[in-house]
N, C-alpha and C. Protein backbone atom coordinates (compact mmCIF):
# COMPACT_ATOMS: atom_id res chain seq x y z
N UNK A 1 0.82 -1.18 0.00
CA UNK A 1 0.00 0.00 0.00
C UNK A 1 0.87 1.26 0.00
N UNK A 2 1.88 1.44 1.16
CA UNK A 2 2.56 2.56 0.55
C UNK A 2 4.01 2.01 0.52
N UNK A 3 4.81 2.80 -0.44
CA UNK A 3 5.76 2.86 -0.92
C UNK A 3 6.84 2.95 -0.15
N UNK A 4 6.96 3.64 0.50
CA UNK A 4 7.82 3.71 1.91
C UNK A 4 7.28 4.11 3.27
N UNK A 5 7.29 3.45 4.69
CA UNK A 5 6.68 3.92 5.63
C UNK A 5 7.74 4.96 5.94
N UNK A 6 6.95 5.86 6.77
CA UNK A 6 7.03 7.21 7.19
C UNK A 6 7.57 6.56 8.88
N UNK A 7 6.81 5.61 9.34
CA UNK A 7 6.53 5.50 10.60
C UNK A 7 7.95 4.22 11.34
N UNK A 8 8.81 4.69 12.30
CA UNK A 8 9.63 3.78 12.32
C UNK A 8 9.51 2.82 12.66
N UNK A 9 8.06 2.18 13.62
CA UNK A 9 7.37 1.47 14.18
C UNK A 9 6.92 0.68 13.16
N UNK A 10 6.35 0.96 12.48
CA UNK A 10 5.59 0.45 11.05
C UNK A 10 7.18 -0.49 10.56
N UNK A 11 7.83 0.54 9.99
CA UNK A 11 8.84 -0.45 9.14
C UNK A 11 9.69 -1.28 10.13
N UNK A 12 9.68 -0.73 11.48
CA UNK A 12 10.18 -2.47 12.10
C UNK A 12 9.86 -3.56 12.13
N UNK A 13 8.22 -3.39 12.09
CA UNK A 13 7.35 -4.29 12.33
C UNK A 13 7.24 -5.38 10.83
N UNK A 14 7.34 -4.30 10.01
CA UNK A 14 7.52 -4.92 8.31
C UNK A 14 8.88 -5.92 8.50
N UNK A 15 9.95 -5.58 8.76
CA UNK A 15 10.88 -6.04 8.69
C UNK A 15 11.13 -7.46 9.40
N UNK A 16 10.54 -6.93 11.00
CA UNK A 16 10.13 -8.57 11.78
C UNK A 16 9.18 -9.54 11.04
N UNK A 17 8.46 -9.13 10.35
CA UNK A 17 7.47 -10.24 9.36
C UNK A 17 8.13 -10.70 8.38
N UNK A 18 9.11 -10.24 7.86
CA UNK A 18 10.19 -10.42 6.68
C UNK A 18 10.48 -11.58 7.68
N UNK A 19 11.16 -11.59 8.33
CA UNK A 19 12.17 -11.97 9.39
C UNK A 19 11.70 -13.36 9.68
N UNK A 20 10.51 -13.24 9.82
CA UNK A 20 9.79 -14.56 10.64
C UNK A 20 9.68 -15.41 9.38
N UNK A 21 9.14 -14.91 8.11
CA UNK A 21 9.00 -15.80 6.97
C UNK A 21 9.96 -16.26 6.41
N UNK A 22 11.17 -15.87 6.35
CA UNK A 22 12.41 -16.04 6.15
C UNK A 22 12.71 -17.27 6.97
N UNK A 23 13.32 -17.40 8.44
CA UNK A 23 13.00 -17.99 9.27
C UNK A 23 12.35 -19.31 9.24
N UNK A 24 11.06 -19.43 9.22
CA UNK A 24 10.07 -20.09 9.15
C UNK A 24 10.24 -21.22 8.17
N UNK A 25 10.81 -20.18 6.46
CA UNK A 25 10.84 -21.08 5.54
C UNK A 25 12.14 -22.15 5.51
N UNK A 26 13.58 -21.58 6.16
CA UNK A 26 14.56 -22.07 6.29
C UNK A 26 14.13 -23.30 7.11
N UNK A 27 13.89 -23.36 8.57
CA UNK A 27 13.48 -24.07 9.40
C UNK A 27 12.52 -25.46 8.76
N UNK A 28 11.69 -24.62 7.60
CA UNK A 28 10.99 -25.87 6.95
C UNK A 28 11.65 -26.65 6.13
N UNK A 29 12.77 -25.68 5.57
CA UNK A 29 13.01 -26.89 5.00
C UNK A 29 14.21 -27.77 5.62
N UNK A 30 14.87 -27.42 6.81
CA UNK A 30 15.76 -28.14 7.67
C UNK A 30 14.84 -29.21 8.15
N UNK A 31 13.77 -29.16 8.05
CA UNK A 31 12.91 -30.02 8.65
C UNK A 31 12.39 -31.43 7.91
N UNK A 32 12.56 -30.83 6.69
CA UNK A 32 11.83 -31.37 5.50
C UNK A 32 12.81 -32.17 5.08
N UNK A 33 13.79 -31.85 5.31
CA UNK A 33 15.23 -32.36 4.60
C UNK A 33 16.05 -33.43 5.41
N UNK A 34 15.70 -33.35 6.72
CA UNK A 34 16.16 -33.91 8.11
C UNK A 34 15.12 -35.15 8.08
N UNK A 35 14.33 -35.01 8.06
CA UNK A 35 13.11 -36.07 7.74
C UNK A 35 13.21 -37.08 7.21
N UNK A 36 13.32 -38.43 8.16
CA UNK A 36 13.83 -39.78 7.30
C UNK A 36 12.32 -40.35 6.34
N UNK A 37 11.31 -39.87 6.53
CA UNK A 37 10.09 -40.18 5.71
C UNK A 37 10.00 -39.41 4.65
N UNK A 38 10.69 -38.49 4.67
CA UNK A 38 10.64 -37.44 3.37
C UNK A 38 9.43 -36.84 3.27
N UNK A 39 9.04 -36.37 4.54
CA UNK A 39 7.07 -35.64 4.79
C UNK A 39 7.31 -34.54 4.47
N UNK A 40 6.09 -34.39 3.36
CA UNK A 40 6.24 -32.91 2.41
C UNK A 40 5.46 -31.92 3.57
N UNK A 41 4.57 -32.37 4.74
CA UNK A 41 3.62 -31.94 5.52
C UNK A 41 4.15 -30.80 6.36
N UNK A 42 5.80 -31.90 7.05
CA UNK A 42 6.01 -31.11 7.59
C UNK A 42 6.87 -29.57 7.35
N UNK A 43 7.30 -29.53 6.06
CA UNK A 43 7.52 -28.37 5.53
C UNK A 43 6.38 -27.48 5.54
N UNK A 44 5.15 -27.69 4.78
CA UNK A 44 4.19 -26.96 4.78
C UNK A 44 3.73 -26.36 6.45
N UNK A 45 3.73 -27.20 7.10
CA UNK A 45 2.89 -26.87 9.00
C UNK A 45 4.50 -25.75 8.80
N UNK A 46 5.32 -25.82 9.17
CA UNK A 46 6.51 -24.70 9.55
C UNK A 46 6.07 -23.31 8.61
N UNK A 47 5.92 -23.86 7.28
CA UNK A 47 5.88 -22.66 6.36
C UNK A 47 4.35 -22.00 6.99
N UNK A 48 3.87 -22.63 6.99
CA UNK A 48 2.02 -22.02 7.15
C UNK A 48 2.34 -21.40 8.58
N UNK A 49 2.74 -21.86 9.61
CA UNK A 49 2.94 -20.88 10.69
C UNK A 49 3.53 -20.00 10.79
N UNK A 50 4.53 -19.75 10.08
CA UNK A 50 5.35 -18.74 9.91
C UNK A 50 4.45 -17.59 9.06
N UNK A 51 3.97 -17.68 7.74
CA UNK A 51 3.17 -16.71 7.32
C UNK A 51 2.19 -16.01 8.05
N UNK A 52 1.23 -17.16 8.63
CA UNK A 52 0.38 -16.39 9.57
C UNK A 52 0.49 -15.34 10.09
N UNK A 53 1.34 -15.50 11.08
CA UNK A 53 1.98 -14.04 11.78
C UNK A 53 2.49 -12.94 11.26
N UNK A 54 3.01 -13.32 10.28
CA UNK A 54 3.53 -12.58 9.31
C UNK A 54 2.69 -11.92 8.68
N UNK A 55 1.57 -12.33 8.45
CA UNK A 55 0.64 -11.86 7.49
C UNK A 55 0.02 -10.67 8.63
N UNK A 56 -0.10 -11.07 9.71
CA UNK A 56 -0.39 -10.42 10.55
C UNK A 56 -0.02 -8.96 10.78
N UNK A 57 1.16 -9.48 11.27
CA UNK A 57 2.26 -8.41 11.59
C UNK A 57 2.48 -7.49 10.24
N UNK A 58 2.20 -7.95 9.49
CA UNK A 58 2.17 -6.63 7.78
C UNK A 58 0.97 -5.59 8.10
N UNK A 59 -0.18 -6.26 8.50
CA UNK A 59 -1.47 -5.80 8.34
C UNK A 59 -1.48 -4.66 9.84
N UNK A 60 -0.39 -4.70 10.77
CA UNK A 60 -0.29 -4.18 11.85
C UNK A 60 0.51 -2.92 11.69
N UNK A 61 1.43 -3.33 11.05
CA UNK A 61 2.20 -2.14 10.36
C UNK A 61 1.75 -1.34 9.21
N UNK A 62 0.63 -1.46 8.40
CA UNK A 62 0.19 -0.98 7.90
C UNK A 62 -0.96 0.35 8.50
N UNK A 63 -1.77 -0.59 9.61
CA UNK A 63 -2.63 0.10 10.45
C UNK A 63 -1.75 0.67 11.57
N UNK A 64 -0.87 0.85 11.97
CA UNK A 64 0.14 1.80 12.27
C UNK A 64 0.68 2.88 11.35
N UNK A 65 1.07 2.90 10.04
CA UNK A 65 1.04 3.88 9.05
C UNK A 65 0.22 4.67 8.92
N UNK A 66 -1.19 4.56 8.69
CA UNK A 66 -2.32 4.43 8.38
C UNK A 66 -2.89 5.76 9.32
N UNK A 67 -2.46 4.86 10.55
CA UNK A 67 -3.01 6.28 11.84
C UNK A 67 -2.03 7.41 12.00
N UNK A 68 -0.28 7.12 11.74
CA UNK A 68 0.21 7.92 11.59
C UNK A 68 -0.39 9.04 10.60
N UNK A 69 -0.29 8.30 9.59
CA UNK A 69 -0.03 9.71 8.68
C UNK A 69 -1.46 10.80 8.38
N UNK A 70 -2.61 10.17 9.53
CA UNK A 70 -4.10 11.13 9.99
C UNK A 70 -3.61 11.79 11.29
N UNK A 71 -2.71 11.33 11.71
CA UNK A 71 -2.20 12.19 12.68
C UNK A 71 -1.41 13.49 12.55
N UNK A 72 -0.25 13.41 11.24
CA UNK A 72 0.38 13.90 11.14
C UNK A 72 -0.34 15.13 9.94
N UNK A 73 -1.42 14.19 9.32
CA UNK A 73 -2.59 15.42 8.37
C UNK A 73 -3.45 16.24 9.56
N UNK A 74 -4.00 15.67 10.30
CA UNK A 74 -4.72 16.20 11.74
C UNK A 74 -3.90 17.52 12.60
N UNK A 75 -2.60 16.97 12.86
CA UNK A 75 -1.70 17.84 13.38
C UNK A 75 -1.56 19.05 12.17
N UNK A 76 -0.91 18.95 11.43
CA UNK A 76 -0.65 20.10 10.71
C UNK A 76 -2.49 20.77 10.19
N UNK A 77 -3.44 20.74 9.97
CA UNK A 77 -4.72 21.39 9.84
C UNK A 77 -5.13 21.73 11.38
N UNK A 78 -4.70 21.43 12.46
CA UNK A 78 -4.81 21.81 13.49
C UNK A 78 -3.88 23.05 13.97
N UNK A 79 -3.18 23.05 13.44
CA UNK A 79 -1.75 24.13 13.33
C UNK A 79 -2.85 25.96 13.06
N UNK A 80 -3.57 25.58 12.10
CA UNK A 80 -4.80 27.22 11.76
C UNK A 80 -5.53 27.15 12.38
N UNK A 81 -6.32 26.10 13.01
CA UNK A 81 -7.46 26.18 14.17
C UNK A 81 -7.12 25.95 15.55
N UNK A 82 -8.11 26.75 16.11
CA UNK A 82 -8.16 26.31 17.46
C UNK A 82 -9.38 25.52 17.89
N UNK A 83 -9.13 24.27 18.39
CA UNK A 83 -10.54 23.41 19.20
C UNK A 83 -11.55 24.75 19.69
N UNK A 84 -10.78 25.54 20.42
CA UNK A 84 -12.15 26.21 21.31
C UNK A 84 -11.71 27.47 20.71
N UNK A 85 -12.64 28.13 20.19
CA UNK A 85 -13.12 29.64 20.17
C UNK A 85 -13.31 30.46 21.02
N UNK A 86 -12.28 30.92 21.47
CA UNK A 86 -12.47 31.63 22.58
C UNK A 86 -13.32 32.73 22.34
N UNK A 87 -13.59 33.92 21.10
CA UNK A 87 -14.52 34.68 20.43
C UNK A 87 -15.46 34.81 20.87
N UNK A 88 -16.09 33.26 20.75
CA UNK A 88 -17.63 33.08 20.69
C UNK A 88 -18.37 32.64 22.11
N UNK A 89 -17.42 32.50 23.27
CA UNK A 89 -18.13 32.37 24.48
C UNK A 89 -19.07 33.20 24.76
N UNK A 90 -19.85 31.66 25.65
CA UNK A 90 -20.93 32.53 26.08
C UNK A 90 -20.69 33.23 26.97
N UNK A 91 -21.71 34.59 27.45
CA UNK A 91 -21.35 35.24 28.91
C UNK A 91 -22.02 34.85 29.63
């Protein structure tokens, strides 16, 4: 969705999901390969857990971006207004 995060939180979080799938997939196939039955299964169960989270953890960092950068549009349009009108009190 975006091109580069803004948010340093965001792109750590991108990076730990990198991390885990990476991870995950190595592990599967040490697993897969170590395996005197030659079970294609257990590659897949390592790989499939590993994405999960991963998939997760993208979708977290995204919705961390996401609120940043309404914060950072919020903040600066808040910069010309003031919440309260002081003007218009009542007496």
């Amino acid at each position: 969705m975006f091109k580069r995060y803004t948010n340093k939180y965001a792109r750590w979080i991108r990076i730990l999901a990198l991390v885990i799938t990476i991870v995950g997939f190595i592990v599967g196939l040490y697993i897969w390969f170590d395996d005197l039955n030659d079970n294609f299964l257990h590659f897949l169960t390592s790989v499939f857990y590993s994405i999960i989270p991963s998939i997760f953890l993208l979708g977290f960092a995204e919705v961390i971006e996401i609120l940043y950068r309404i914060h950072l549009r919020l903040e600066f349009t808040a910069e010309d207004k003031s919440l309260f009108d002081e003007t218009n009190e009542s007496e």
